[in-house]
PDB file of N, CA and C in Angstrom:
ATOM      1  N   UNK A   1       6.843  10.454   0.753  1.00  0.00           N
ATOM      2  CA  UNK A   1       5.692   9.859   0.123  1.00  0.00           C
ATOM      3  C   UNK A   1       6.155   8.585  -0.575  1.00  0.00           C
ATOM      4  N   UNK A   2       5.089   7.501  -0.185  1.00  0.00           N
ATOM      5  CA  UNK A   2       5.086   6.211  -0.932  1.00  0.00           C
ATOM      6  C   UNK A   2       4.678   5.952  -1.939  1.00  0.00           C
ATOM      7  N   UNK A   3       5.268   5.145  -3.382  1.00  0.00           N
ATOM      8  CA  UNK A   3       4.231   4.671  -3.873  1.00  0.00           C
ATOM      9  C   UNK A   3       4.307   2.845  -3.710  1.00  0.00           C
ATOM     10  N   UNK A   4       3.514   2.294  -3.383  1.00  0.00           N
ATOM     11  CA  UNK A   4       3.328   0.634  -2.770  1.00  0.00           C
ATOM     12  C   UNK A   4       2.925  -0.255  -4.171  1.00  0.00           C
ATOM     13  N   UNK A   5       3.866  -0.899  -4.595  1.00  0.00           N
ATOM     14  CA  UNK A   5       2.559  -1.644  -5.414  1.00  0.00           C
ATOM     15  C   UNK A   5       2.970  -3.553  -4.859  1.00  0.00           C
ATOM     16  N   UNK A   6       1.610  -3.726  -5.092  1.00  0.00           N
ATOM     17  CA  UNK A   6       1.447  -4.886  -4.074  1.00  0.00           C
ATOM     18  C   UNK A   6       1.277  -6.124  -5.592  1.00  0.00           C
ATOM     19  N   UNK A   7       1.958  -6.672  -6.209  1.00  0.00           N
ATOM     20  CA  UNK A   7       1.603  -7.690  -7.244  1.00  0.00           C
ATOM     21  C   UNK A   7       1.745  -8.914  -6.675  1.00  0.00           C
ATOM     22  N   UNK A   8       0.662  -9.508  -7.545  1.00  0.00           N
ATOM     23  CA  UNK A   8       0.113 -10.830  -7.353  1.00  0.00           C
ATOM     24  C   UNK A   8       1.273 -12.233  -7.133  1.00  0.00           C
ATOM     25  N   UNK A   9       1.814 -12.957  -6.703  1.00  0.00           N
ATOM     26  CA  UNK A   9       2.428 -13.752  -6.723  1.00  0.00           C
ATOM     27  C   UNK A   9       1.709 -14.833  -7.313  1.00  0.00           C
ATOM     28  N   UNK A  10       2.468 -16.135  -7.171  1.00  0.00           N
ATOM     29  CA  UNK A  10       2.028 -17.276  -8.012  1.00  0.00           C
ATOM     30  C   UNK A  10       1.012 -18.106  -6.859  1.00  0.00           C
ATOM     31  N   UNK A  11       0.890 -17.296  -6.156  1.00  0.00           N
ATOM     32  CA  UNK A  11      -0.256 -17.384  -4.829  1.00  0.00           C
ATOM     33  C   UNK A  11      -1.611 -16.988  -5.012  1.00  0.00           C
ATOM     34  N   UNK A  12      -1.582 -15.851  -5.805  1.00  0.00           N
ATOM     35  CA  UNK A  12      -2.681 -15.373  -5.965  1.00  0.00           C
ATOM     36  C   UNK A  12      -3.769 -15.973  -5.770  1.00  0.00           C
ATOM     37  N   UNK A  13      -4.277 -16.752  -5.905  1.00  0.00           N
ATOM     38  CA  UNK A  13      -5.335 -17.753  -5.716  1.00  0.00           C
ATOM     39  C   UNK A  13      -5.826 -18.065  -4.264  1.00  0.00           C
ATOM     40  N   UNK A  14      -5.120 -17.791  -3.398  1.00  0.00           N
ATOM     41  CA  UNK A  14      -5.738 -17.954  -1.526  1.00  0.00           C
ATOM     42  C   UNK A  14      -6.057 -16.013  -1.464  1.00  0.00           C
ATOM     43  N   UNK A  15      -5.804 -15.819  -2.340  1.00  0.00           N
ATOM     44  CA  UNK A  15      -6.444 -14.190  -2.445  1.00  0.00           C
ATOM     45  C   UNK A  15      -7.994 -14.258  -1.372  1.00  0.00           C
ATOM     46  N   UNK A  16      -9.069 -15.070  -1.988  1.00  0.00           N
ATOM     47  CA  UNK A  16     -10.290 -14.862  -1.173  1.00  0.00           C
ATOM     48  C   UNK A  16     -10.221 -15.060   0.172  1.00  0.00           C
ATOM     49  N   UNK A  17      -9.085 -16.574   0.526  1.00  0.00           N
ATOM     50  CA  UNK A  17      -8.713 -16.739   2.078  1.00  0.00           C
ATOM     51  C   UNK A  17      -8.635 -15.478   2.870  1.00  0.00           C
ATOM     52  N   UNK A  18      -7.393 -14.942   2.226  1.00  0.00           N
ATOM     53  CA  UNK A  18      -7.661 -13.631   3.181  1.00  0.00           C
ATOM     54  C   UNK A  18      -7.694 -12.015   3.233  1.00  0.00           C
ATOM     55  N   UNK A  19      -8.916 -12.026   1.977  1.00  0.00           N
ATOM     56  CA  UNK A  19      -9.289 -10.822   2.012  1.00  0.00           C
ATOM     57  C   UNK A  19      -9.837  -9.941   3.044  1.00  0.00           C
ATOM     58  N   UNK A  20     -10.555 -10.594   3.925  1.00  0.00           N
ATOM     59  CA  UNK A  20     -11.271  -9.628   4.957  1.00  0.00           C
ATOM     60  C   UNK A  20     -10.111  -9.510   5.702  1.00  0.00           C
ATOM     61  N   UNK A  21      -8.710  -9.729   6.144  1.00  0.00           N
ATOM     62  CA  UNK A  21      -7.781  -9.708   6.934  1.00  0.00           C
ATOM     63  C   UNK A  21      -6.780  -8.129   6.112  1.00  0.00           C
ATOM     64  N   UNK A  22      -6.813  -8.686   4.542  1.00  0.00           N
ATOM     65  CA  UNK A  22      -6.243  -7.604   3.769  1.00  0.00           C
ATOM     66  C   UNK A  22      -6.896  -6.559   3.935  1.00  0.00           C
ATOM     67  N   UNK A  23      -8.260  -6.262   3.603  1.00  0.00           N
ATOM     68  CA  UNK A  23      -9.524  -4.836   4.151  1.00  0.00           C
ATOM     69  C   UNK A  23      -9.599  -4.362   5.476  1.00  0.00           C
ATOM     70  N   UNK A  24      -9.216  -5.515   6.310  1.00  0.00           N
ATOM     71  CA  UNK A  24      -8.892  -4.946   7.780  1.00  0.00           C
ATOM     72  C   UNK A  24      -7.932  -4.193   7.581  1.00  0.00           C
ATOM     73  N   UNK A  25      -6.803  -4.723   7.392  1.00  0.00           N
ATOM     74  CA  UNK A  25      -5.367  -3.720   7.154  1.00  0.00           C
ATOM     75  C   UNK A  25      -5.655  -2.535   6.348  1.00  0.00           C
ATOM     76  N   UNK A  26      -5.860  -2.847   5.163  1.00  0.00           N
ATOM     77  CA  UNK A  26      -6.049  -1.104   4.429  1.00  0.00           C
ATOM     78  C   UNK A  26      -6.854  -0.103   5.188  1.00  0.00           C
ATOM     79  N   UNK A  27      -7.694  -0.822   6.012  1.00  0.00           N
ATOM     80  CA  UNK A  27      -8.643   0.341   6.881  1.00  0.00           C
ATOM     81  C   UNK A  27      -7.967   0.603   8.067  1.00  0.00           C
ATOM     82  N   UNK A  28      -7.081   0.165   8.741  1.00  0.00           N
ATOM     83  CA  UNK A  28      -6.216   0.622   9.539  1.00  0.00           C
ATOM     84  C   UNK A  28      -5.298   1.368   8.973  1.00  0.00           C
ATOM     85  N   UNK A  29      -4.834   1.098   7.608  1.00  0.00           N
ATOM     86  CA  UNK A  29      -3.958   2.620   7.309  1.00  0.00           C
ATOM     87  C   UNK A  29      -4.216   3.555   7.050  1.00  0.00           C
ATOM     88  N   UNK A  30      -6.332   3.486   6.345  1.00  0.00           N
ATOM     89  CA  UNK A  30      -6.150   4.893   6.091  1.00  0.00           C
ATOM     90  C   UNK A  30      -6.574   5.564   7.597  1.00  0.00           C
ATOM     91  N   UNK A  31      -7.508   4.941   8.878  1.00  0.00           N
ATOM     92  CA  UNK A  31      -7.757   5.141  10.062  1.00  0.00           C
ATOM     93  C   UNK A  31      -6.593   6.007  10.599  1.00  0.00           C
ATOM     94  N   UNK A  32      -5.077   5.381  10.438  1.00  0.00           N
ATOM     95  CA  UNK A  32      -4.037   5.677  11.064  1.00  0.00           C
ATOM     96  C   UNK A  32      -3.197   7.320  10.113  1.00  0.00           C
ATOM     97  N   UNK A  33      -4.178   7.316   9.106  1.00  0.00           N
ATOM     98  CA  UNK A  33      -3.360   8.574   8.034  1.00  0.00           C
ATOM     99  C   UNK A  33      -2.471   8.315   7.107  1.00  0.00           C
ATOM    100  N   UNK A  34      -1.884   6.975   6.937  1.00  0.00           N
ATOM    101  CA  UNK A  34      -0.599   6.134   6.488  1.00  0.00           C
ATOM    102  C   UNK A  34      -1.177   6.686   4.572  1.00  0.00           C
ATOM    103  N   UNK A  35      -2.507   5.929   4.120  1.00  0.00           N
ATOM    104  CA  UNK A  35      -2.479   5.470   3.208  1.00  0.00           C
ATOM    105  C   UNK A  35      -3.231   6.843   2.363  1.00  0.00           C
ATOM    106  N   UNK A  36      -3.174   7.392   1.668  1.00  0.00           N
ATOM    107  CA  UNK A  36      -3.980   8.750   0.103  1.00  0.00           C
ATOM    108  C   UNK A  36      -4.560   7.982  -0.617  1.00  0.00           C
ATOM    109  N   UNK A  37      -4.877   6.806  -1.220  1.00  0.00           N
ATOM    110  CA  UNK A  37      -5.288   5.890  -2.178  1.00  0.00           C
ATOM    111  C   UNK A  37      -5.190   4.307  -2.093  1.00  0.00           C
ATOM    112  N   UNK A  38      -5.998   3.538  -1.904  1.00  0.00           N
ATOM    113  CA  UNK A  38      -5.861   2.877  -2.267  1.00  0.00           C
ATOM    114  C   UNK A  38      -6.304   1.937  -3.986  1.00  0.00           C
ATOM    115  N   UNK A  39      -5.862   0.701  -4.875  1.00  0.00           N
ATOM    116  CA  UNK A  39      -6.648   0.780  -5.766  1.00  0.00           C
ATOM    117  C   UNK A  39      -6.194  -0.742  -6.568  1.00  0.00           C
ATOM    118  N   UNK A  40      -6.892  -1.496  -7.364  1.00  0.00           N
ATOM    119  CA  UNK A  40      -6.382  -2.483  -8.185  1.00  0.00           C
ATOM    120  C   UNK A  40      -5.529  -1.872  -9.224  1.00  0.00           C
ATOM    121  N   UNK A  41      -4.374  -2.581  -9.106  1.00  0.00           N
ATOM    122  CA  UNK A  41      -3.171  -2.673 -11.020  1.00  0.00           C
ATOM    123  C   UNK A  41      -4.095  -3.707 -11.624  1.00  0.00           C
ATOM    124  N   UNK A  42      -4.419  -3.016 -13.307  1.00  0.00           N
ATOM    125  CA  UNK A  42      -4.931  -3.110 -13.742  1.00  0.00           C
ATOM    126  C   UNK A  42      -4.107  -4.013 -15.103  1.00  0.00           C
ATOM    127  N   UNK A  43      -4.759  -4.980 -15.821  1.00  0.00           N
ATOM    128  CA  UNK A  43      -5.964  -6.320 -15.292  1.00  0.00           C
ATOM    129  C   UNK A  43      -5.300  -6.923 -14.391  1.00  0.00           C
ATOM    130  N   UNK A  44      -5.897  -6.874 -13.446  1.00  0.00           N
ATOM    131  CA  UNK A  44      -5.832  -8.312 -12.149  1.00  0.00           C
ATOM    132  C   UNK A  44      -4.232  -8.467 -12.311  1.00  0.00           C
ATOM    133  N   UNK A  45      -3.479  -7.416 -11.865  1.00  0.00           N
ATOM    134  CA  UNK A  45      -2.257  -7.705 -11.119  1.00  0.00           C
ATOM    135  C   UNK A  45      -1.720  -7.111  -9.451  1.00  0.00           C
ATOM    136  N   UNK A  46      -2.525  -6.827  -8.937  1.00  0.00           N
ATOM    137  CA  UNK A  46      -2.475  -7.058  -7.498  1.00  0.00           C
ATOM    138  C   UNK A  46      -2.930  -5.698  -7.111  1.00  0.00           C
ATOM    139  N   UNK A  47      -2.297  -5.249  -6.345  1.00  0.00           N
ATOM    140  CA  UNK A  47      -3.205  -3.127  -6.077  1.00  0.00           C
ATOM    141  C   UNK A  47      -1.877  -2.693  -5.559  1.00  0.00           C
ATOM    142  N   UNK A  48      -2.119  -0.844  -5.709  1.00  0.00           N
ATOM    143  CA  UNK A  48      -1.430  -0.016  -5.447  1.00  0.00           C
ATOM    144  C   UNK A  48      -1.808   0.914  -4.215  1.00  0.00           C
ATOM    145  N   UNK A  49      -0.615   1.433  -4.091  1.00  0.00           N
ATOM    146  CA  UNK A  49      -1.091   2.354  -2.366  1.00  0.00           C
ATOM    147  C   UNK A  49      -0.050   3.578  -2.903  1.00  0.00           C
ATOM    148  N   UNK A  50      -0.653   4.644  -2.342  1.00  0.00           N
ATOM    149  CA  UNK A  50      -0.061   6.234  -2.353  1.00  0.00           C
ATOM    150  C   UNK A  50       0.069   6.116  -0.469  1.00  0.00           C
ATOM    151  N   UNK A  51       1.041   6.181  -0.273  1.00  0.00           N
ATOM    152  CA  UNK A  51       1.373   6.395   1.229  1.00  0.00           C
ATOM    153  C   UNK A  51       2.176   7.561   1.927  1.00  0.00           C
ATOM    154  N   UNK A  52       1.803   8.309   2.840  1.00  0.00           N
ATOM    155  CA  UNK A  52       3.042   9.343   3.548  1.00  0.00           C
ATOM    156  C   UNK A  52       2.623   9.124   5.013  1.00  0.00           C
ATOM    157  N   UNK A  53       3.207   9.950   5.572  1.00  0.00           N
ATOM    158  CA  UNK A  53       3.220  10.069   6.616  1.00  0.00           C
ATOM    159  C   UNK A  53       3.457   9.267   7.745  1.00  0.00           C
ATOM    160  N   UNK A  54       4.508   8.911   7.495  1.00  0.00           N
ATOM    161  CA  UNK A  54       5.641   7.351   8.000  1.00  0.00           C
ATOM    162  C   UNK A  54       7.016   7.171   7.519  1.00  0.00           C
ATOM    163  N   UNK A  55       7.767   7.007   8.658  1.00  0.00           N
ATOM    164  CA  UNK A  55       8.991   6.942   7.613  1.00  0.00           C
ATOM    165  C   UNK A  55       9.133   5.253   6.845  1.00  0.00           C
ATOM    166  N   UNK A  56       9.813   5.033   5.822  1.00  0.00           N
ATOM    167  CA  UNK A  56      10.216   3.988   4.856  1.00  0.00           C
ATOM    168  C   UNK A  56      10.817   2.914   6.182  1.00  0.00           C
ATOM    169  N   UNK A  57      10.991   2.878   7.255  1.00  0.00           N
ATOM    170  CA  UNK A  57      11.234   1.967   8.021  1.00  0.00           C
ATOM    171  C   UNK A  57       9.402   1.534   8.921  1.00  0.00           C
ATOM    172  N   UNK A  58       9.091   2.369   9.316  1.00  0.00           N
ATOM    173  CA  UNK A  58       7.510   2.140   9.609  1.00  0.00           C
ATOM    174  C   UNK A  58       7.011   1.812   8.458  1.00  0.00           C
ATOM    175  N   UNK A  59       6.761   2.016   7.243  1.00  0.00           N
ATOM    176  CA  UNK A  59       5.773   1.453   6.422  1.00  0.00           C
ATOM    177  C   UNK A  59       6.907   0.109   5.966  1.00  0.00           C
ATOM    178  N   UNK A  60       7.426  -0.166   6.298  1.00  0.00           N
ATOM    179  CA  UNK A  60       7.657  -1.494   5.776  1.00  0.00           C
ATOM    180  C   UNK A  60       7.289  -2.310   6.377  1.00  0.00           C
ATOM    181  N   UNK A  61       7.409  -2.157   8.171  1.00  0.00           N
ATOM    182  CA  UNK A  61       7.328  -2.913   8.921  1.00  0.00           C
ATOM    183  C   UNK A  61       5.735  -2.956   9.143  1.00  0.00           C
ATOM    184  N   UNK A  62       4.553  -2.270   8.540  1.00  0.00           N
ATOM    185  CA  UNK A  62       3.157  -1.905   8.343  1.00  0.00           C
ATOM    186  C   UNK A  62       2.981  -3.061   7.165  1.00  0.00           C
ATOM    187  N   UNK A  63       3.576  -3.369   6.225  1.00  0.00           N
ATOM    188  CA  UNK A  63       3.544  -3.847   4.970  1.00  0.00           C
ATOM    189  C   UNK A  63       3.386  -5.095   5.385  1.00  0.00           C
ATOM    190  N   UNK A  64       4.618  -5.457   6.103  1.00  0.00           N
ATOM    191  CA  UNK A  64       4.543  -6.774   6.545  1.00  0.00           C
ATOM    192  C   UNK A  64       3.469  -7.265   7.542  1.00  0.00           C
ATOM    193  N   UNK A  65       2.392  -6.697   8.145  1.00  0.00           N
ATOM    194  CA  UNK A  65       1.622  -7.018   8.623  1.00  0.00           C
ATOM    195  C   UNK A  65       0.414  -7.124   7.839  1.00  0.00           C
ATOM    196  N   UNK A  66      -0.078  -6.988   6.703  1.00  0.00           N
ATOM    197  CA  UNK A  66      -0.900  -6.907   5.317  1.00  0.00           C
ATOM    198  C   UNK A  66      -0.987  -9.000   5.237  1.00  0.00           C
ATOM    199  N   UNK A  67      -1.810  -9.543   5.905  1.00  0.00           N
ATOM    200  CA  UNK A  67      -2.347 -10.903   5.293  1.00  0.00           C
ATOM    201  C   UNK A  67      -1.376 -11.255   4.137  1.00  0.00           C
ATOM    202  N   UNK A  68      -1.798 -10.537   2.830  1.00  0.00           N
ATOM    203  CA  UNK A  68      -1.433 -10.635   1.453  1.00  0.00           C
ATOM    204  C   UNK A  68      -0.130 -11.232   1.583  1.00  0.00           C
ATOM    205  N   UNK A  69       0.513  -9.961   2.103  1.00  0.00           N
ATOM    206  CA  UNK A  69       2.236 -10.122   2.448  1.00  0.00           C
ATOM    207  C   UNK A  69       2.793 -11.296   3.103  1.00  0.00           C
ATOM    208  N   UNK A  70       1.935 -11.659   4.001  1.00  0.00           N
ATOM    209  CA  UNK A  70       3.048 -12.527   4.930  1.00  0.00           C
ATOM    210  C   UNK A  70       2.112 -14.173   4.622  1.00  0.00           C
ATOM    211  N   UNK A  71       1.372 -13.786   3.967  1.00  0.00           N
ATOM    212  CA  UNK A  71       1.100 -15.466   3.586  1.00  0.00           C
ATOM    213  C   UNK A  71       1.312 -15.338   1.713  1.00  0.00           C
ATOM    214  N   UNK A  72       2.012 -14.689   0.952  1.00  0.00           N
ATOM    215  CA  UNK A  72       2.327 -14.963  -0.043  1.00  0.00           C
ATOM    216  C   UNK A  72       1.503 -14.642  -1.246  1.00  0.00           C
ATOM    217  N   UNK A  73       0.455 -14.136  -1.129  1.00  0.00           N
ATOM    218  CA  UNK A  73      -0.544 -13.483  -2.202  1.00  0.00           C
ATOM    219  C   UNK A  73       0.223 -13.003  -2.955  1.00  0.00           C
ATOM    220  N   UNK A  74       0.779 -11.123  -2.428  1.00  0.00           N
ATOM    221  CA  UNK A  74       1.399 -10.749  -3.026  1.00  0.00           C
ATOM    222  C   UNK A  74       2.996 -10.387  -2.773  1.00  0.00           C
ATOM    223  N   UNK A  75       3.840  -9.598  -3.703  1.00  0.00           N
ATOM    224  CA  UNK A  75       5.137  -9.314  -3.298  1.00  0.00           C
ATOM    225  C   UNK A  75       4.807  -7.756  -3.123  1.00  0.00           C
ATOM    226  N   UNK A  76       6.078  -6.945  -2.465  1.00  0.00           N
ATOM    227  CA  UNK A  76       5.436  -5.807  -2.035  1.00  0.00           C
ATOM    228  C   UNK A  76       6.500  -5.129  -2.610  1.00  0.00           C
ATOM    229  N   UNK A  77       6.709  -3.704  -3.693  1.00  0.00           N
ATOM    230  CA  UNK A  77       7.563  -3.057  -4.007  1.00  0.00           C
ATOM    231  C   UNK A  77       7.103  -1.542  -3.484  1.00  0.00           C
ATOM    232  N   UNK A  78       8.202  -1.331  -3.161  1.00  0.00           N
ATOM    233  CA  UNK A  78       8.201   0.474  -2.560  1.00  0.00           C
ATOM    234  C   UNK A  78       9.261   1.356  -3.337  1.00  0.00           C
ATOM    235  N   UNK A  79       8.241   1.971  -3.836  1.00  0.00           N
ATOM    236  CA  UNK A  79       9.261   3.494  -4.057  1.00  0.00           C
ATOM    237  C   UNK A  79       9.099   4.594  -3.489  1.00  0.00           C
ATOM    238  N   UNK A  80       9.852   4.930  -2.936  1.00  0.00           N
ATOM    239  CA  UNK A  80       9.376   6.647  -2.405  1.00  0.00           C
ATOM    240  C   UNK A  80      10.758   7.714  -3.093  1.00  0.00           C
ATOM    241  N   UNK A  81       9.197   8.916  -2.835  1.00  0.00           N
ATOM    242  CA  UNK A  81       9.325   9.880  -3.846  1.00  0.00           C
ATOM    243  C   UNK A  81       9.257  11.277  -3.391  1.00  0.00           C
ATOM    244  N   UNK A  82      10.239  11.910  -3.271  1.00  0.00           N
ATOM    245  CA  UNK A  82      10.307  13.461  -2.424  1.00  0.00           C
ATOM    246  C   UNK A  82       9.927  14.382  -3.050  1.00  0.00           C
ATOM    247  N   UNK A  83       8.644  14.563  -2.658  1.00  0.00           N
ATOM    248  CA  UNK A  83       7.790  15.952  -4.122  1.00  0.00           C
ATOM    249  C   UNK A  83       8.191  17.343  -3.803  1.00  0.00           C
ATOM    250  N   UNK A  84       8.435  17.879  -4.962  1.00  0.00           N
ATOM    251  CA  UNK A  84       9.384  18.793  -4.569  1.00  0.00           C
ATOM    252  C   UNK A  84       7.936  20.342  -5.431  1.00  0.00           C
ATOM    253  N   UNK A  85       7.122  19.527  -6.281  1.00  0.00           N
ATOM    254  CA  UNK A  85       6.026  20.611  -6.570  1.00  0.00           C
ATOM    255  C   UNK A  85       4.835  19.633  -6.746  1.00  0.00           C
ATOM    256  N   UNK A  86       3.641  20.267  -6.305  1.00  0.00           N
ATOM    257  CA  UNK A  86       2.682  19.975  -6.497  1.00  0.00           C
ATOM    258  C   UNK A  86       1.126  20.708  -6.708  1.00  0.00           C
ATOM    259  N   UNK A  87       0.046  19.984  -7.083  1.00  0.00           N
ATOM    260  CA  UNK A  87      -1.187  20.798  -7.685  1.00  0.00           C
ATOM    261  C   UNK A  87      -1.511  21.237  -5.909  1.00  0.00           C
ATOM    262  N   UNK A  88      -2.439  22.762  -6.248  1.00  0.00           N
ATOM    263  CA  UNK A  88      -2.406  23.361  -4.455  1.00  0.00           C
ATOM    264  C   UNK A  88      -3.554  22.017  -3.771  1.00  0.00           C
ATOM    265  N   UNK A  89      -3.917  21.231  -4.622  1.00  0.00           N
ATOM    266  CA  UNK A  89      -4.729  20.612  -3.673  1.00  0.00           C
ATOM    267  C   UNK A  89      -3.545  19.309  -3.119  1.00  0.00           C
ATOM    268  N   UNK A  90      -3.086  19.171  -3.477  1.00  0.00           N
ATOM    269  CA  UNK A  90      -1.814  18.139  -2.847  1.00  0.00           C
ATOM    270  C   UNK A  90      -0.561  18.678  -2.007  1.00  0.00           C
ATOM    271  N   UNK A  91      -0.865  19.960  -1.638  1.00  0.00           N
ATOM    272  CA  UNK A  91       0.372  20.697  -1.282  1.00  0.00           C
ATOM    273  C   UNK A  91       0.788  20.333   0.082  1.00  0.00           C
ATOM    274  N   UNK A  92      -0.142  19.565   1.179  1.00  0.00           N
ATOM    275  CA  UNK A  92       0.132  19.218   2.241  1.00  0.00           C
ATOM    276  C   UNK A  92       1.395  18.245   2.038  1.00  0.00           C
ATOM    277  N   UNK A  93       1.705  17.661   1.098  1.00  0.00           N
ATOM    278  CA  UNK A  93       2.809  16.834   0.425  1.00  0.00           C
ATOM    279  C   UNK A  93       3.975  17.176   0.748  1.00  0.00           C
ATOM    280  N   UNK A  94       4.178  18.661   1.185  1.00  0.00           N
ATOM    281  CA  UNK A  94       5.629  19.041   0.541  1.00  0.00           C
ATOM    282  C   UNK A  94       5.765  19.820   2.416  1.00  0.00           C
ATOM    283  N   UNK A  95       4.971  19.475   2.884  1.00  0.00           N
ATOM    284  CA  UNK A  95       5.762  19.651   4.438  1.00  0.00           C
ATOM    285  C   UNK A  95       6.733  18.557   4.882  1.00  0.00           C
TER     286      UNK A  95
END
């Protein structure tokens, strides 16, 4: 499991350029199963993603296809996180 957070670069501002390209992408990850959440960092520092079901070499190379990413909006940090307990409604987590 991923957690993505996508912050704003000193770009931020071509943000509207290519939002419908960025909403394309998030809807292909959750289409594809990739993405649990998407959401804005809060005030106005770029958005976060809960991701599984991919290994850390596929979602990077997913990342980099994100508008945001490859024209400089935002920078992209990944942590992943091996849940080792969880609430029973999240338990699909721990296969």
């Amino acid at each position: 499991m991923f957690i993505i957070f996508l912050k704003f670069s000193d770009n931020k501002n071509q943000a509207n350029v290519f939002m419908d390209g960025h909403n394309s992408w998030l809807k292909k990850g959750f289409d594809q199963g990739y993405f649990l959440l998407a959401g804005s960092l809060t005030p106005n520092q770029g958005g976060g993603l809960l991701a599984y079901n991919l290994s850390k070499e596929e979602l990077l190379d997913f990342i980099n296809q994100d508008p945001f990413v490859s024209n400089n909006v935002v920078f992209p940090e990944v942590i992943e996180i091996d849940p080792a307990k969880t609430d029973s409604k999240l338990s699909f987590l721990l296969n």
